[in-house]
C-alpha atoms as a PDB file:
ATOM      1  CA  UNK A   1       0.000   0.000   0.000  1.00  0.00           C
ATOM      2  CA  UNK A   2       2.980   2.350   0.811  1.00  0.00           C
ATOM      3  CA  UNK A   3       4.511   1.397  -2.746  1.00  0.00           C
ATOM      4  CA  UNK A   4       1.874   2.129  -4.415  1.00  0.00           C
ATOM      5  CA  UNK A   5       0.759   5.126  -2.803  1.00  0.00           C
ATOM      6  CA  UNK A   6       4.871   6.294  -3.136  1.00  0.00           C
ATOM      7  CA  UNK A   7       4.118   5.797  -6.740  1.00  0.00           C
ATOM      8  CA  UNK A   8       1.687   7.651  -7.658  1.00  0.00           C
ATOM      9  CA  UNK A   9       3.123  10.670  -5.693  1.00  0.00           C
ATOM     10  CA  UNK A  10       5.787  10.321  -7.707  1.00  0.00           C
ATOM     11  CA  UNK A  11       3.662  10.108 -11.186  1.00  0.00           C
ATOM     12  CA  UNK A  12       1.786  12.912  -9.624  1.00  0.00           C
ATOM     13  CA  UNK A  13       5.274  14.954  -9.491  1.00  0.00           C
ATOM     14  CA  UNK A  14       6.481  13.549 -12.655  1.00  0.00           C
ATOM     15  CA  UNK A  15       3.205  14.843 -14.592  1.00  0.00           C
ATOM     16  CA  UNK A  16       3.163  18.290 -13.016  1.00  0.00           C
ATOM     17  CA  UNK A  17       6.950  18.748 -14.449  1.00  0.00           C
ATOM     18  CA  UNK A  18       6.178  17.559 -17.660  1.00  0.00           C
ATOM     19  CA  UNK A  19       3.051  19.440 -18.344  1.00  0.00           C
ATOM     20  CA  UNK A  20       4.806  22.662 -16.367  1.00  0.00           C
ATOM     21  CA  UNK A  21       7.875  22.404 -18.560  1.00  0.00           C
ATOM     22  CA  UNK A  22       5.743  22.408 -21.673  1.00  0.00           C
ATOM     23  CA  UNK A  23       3.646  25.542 -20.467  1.00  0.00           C
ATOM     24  CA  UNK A  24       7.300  27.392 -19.229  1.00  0.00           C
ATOM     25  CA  UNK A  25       8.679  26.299 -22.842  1.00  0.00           C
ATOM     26  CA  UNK A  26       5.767  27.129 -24.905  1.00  0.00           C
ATOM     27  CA  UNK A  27       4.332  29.909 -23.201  1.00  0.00           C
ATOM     28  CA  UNK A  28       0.755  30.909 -22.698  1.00  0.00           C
ATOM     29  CA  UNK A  29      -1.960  29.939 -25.423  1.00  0.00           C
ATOM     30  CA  UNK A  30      -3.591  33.049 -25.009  1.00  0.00           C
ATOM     31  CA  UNK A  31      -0.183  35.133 -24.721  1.00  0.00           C
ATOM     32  CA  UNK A  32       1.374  35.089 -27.788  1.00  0.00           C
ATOM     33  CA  UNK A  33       4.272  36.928 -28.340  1.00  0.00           C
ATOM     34  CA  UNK A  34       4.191  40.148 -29.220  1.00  0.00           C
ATOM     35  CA  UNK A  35       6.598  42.407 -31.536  1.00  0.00           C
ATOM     36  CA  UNK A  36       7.949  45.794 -31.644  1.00  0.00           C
ATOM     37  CA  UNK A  37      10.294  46.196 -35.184  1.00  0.00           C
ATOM     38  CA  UNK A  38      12.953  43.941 -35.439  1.00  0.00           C
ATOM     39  CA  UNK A  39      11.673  42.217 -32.108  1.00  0.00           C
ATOM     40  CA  UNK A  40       9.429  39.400 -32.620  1.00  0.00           C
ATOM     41  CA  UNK A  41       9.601  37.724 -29.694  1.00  0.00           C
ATOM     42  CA  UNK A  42       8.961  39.458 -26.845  1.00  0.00           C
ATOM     43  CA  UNK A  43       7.300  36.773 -24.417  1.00  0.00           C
ATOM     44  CA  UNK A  44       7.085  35.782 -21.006  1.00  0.00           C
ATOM     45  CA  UNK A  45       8.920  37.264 -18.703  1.00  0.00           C
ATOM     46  CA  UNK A  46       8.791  40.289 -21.126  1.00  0.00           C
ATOM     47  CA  UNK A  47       5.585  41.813 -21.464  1.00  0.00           C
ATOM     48  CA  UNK A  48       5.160  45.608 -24.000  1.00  0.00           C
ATOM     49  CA  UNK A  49       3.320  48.188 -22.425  1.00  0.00           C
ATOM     50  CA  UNK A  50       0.373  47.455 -24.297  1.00  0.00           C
ATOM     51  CA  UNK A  51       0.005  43.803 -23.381  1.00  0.00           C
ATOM     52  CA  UNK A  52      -3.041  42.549 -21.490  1.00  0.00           C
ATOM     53  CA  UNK A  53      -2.390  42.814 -18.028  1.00  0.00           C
ATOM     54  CA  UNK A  54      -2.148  38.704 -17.385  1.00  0.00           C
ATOM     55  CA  UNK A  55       0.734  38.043 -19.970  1.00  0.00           C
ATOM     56  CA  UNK A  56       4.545  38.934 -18.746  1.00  0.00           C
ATOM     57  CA  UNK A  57       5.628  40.202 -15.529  1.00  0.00           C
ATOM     58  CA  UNK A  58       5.176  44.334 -15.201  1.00  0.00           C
ATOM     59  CA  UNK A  59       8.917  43.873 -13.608  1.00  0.00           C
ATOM     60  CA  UNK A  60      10.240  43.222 -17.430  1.00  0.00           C
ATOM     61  CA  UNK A  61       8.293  45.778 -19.040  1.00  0.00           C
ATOM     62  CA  UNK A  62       9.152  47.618 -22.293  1.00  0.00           C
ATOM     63  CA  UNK A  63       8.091  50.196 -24.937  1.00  0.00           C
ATOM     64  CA  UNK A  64       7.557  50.589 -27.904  1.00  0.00           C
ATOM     65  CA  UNK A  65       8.327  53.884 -29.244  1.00  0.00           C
ATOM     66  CA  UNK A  66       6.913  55.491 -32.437  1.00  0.00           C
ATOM     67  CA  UNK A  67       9.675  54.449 -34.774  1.00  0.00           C
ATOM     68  CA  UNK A  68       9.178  50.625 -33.621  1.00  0.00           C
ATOM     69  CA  UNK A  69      11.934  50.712 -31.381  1.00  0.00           C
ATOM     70  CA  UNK A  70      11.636  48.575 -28.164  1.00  0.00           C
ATOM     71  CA  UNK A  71      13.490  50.437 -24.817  1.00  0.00           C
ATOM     72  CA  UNK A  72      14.503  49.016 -21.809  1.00  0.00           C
ATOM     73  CA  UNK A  73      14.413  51.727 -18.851  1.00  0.00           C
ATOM     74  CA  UNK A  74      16.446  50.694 -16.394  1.00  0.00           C
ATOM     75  CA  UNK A  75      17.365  52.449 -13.558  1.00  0.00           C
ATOM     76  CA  UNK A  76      15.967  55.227 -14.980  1.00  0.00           C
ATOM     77  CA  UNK A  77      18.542  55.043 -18.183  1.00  0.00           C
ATOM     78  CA  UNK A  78      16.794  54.037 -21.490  1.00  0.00           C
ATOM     79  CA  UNK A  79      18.718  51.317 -23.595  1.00  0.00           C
ATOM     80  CA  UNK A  80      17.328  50.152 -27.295  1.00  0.00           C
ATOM     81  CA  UNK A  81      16.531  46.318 -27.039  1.00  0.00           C
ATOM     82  CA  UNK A  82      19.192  44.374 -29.889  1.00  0.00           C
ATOM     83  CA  UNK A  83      18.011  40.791 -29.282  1.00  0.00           C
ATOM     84  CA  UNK A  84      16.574  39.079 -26.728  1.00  0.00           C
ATOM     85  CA  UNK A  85      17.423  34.891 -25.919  1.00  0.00           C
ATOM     86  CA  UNK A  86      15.753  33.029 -24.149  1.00  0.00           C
ATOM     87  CA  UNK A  87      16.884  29.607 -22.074  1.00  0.00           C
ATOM     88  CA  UNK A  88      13.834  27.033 -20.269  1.00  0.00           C
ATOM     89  CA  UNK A  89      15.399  25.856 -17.087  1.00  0.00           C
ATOM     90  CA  UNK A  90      12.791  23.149 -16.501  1.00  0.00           C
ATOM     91  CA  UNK A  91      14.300  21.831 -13.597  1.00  0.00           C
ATOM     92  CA  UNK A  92      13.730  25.409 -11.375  1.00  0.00           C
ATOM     93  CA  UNK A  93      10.524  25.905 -13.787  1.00  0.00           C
ATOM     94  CA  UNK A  94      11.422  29.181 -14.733  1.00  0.00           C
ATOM     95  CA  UNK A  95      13.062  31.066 -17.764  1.00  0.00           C
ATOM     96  CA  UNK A  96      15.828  32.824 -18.025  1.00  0.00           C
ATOM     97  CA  UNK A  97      17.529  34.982 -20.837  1.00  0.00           C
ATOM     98  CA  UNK A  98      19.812  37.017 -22.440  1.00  0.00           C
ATOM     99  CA  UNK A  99      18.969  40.447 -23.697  1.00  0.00           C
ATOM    100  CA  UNK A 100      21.492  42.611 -25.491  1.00  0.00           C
ATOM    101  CA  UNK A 101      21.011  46.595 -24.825  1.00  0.00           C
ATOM    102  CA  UNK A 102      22.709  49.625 -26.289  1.00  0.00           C
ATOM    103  CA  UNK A 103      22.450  52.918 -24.643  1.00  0.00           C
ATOM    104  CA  UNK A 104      19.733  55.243 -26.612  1.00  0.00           C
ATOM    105  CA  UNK A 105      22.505  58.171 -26.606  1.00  0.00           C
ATOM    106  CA  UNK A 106      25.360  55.611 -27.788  1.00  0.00           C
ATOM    107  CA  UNK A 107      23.630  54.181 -31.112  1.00  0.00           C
ATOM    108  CA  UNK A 108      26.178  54.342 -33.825  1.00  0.00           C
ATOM    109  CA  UNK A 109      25.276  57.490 -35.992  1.00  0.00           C
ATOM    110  CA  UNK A 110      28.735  58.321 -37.054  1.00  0.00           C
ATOM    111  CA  UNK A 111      29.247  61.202 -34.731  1.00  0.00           C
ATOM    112  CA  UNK A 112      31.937  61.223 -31.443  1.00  0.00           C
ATOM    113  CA  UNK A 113      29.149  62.052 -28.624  1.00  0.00           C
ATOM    114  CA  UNK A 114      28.993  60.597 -24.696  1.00  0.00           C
ATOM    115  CA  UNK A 115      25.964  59.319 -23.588  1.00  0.00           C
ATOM    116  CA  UNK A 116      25.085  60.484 -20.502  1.00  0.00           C
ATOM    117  CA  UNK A 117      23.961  59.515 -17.598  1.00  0.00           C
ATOM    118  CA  UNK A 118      25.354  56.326 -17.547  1.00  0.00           C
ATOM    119  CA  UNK A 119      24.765  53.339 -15.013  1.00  0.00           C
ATOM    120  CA  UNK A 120      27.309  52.682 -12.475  1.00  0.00           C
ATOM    121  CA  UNK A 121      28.563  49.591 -10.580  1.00  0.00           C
ATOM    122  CA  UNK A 122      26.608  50.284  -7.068  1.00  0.00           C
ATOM    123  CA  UNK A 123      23.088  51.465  -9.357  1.00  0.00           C
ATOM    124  CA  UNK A 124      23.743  48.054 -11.108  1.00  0.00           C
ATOM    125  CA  UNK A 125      23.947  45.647  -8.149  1.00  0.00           C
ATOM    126  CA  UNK A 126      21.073  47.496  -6.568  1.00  0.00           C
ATOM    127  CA  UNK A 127      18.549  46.537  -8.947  1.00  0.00           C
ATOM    128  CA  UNK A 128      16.283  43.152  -8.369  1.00  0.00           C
ATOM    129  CA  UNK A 129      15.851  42.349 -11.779  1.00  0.00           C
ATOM    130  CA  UNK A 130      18.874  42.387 -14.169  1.00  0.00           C
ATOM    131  CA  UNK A 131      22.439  41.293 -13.287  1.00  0.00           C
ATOM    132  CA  UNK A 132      24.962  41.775 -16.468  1.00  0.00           C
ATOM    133  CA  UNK A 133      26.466  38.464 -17.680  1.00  0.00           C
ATOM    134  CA  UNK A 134      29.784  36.721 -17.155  1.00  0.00           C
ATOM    135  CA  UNK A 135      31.567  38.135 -19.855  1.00  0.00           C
ATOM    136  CA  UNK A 136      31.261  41.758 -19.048  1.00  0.00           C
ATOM    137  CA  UNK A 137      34.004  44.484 -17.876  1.00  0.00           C
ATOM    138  CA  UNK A 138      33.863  48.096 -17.584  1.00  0.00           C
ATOM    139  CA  UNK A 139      35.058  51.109 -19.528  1.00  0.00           C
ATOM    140  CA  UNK A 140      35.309  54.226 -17.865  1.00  0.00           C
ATOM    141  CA  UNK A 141      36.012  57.681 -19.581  1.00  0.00           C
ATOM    142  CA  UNK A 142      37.529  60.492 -17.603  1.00  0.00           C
ATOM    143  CA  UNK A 143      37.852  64.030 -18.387  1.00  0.00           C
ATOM    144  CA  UNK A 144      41.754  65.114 -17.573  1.00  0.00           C
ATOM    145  CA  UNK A 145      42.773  68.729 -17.268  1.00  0.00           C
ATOM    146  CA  UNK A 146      46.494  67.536 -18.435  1.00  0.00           C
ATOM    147  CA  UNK A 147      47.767  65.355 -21.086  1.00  0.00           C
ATOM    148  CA  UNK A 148      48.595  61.643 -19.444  1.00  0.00           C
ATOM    149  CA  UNK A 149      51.644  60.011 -20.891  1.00  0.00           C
ATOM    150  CA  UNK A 150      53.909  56.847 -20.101  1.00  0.00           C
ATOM    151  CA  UNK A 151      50.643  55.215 -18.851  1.00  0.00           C
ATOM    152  CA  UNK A 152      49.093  52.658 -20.940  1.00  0.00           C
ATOM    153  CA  UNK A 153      45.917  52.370 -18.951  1.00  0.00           C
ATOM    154  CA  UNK A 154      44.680  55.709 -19.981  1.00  0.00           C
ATOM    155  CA  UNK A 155      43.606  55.634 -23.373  1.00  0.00           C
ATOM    156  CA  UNK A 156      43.101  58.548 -25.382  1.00  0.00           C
ATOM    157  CA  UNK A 157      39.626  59.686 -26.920  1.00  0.00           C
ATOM    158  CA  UNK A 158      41.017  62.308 -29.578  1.00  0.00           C
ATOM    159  CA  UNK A 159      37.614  62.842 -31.304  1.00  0.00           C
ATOM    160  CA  UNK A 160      36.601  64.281 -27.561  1.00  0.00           C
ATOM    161  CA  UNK A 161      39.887  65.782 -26.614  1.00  0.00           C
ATOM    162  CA  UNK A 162      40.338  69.724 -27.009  1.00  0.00           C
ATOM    163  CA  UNK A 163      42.189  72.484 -25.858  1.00  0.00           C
ATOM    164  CA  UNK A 164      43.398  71.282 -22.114  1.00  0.00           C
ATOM    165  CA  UNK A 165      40.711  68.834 -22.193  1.00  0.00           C
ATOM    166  CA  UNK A 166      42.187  65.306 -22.438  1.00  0.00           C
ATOM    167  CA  UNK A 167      39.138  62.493 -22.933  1.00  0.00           C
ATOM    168  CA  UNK A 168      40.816  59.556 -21.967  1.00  0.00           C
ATOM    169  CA  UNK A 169      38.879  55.903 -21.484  1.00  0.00           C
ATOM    170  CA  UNK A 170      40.536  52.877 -18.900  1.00  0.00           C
ATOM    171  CA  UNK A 171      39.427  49.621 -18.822  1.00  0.00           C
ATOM    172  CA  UNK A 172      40.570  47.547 -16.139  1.00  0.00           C
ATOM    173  CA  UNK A 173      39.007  45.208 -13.289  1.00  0.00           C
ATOM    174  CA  UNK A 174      39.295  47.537 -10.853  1.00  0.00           C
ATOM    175  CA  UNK A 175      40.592  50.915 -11.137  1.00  0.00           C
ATOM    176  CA  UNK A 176      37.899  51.074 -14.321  1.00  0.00           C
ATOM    177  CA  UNK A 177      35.395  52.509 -11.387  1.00  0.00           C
ATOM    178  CA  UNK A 178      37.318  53.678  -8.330  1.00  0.00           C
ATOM    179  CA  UNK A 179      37.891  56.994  -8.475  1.00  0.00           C
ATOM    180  CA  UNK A 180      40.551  57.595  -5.842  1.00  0.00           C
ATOM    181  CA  UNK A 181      42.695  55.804  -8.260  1.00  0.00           C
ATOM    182  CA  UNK A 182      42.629  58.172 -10.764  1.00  0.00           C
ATOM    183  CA  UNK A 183      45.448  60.556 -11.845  1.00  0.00           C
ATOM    184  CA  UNK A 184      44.932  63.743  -9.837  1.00  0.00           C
ATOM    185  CA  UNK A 185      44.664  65.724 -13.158  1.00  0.00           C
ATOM    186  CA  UNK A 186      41.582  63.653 -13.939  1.00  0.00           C
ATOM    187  CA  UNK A 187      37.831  63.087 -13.119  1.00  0.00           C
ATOM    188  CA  UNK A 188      35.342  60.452 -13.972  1.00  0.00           C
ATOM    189  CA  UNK A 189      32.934  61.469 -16.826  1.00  0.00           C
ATOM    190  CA  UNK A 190      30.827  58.565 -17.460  1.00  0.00           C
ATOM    191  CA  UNK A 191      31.036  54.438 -16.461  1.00  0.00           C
ATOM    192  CA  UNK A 192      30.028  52.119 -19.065  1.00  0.00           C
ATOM    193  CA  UNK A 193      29.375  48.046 -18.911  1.00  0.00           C
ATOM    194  CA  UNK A 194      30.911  46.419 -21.755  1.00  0.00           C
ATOM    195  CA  UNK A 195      30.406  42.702 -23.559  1.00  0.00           C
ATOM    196  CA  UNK A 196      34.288  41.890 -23.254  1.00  0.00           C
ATOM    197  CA  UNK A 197      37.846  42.598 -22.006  1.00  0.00           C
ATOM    198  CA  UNK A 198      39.870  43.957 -24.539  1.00  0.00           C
ATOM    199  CA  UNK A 199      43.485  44.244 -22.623  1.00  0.00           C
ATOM    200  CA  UNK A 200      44.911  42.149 -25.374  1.00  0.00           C
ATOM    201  CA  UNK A 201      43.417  43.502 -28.493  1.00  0.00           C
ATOM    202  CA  UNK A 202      42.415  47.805 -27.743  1.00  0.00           C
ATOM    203  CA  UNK A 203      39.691  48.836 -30.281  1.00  0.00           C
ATOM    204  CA  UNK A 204      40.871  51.657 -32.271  1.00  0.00           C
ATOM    205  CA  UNK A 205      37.547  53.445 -32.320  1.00  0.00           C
ATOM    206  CA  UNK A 206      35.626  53.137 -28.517  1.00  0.00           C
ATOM    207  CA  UNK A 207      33.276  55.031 -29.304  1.00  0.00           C
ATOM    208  CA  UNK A 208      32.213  52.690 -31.855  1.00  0.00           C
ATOM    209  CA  UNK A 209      32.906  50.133 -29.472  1.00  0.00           C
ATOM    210  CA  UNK A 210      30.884  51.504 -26.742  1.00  0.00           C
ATOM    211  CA  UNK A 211      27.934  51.389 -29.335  1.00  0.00           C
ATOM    212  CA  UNK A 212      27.928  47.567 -29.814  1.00  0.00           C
ATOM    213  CA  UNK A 213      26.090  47.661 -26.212  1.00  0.00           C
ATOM    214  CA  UNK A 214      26.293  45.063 -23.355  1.00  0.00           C
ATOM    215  CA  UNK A 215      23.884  42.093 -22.211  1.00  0.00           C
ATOM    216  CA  UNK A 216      21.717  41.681 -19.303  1.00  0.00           C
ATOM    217  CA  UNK A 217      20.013  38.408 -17.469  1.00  0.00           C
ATOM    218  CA  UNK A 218      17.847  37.414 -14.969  1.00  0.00           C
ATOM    219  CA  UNK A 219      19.170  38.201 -11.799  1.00  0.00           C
ATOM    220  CA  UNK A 220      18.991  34.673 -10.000  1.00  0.00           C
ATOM    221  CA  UNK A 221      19.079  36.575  -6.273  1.00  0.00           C
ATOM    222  CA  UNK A 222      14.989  37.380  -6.995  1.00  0.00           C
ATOM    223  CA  UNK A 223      13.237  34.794  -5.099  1.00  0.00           C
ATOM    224  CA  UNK A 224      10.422  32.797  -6.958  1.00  0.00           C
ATOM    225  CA  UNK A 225       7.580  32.240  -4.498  1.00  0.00           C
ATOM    226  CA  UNK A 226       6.137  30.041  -6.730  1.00  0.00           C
ATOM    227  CA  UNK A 227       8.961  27.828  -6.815  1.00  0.00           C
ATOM    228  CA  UNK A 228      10.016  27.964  -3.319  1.00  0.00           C
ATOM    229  CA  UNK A 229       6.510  26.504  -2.432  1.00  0.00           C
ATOM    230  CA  UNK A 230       6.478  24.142  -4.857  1.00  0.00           C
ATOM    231  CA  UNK A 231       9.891  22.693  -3.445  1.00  0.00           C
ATOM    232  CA  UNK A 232       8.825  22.722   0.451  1.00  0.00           C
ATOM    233  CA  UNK A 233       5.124  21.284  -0.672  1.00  0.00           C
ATOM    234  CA  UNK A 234       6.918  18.103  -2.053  1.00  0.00           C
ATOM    235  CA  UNK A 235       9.706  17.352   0.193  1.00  0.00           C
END
């Protein structure tokens, strides 16, 4: 009697991940993904503004604008969506993903600009939502009042450099965002998240660089109350 009734607790479980899994991996029948230009699927978590209130979560929001653009605010900074992945992690029932960004004020138009504000390390770990992936480093651009030589962690910006302005980016793991490490003839201007380390191979353009944007996931610290219940109702 124990066998059996140990077996079809265990069917029970078995049947709730399978048909789970195939509503996490296929999504709502009645959501079905929407688009916003060259972004067709925007799906669970992501929800547009638009939406009907039961598909996405209001957390992963975005906008269309009026040239069929889709934004990301975050943190109060606006970023043009680039692609969005998406990976089924049926064993935690939820999904996960990978969206690449690109700061609205960085898009590549051909002109030597800085985007500002830009999103620091402290405003980044303080969100709930988004953590940036594995690869990333950061790129910081500082503004010095005298030319920096025999130092091959500044890196000059000439298309912003003028008079005895000297627009100079660094990109290293730590003195990238601390600023008491700076040259005392300098000041932080802006801090930008980047895809990769580049010690080895230094773009010539960074602006250019700086345009290719960065990438985002789910930030795995959020608790899922749904899954957390799930877990202690079937130990």
């Amino acid at each position: 009697m124990a066998c059996s009734a140990s077996a079809a607790a265990l069917l029970s479980i078995f049947l709730f991940f399978f048909f789970f899994s195939s509503f996490v991996s296929g999504g709502r029948h009645d959501c079905p993904p929407s688009s916003c230009g060259n972004i067709t699927n925007i799906k669970n978590p992501f929800r547009l503004k638009d939406d009907p209130p039961k598909c996405g979560d209001p957390n992963y929001e975005l906008t269309c604008d009026d040239l069929n653009r889709t934004i990301l605010t975050l943190l109060n900074n606006s970023y043009y969506v680039t692609n969005i992945t998406y990976l089924y992690d049926d064993l935690y029932m939820e999904v996960d993903f990978m969206i690449e960004v690109v700061n609205v004020g960085m898009v590549n138009d051909g002109s030597c600009h800085l985007p500002l504000p830009s999103l620091t390390l402290s405003e980044m770990n303080s969100n709930s939502y988004y953590v940036l992936t594995s690869t990333y480093s950061w790129v910081t651009l500082v503004n010095c009042s005298k030319e920096v030589k025999n130092n091959s962690k500044y890196r000059p910006v000439p298309c912003l450099s003028h008079n005895n302005s000297f627009i100079y980016f660094i990109n290293d793991t730590y003195e990238s965002y601390v600023v008491r490490n700076l040259m005392c003839s300098c000041r932080s201007l802006a801090i930008f998240p980047v895809n990769y380390e580049f010690s080895s191979q230094l773009p010539t353009d960074i602006i250019k660089f700086l345009a290719q944007g960065f990438t985002l996931s789910r930030n795995d610290s959020m608790p899922n109350t749904f899954r957390d219940c799930l877990w202690t109702s079937i130990r």
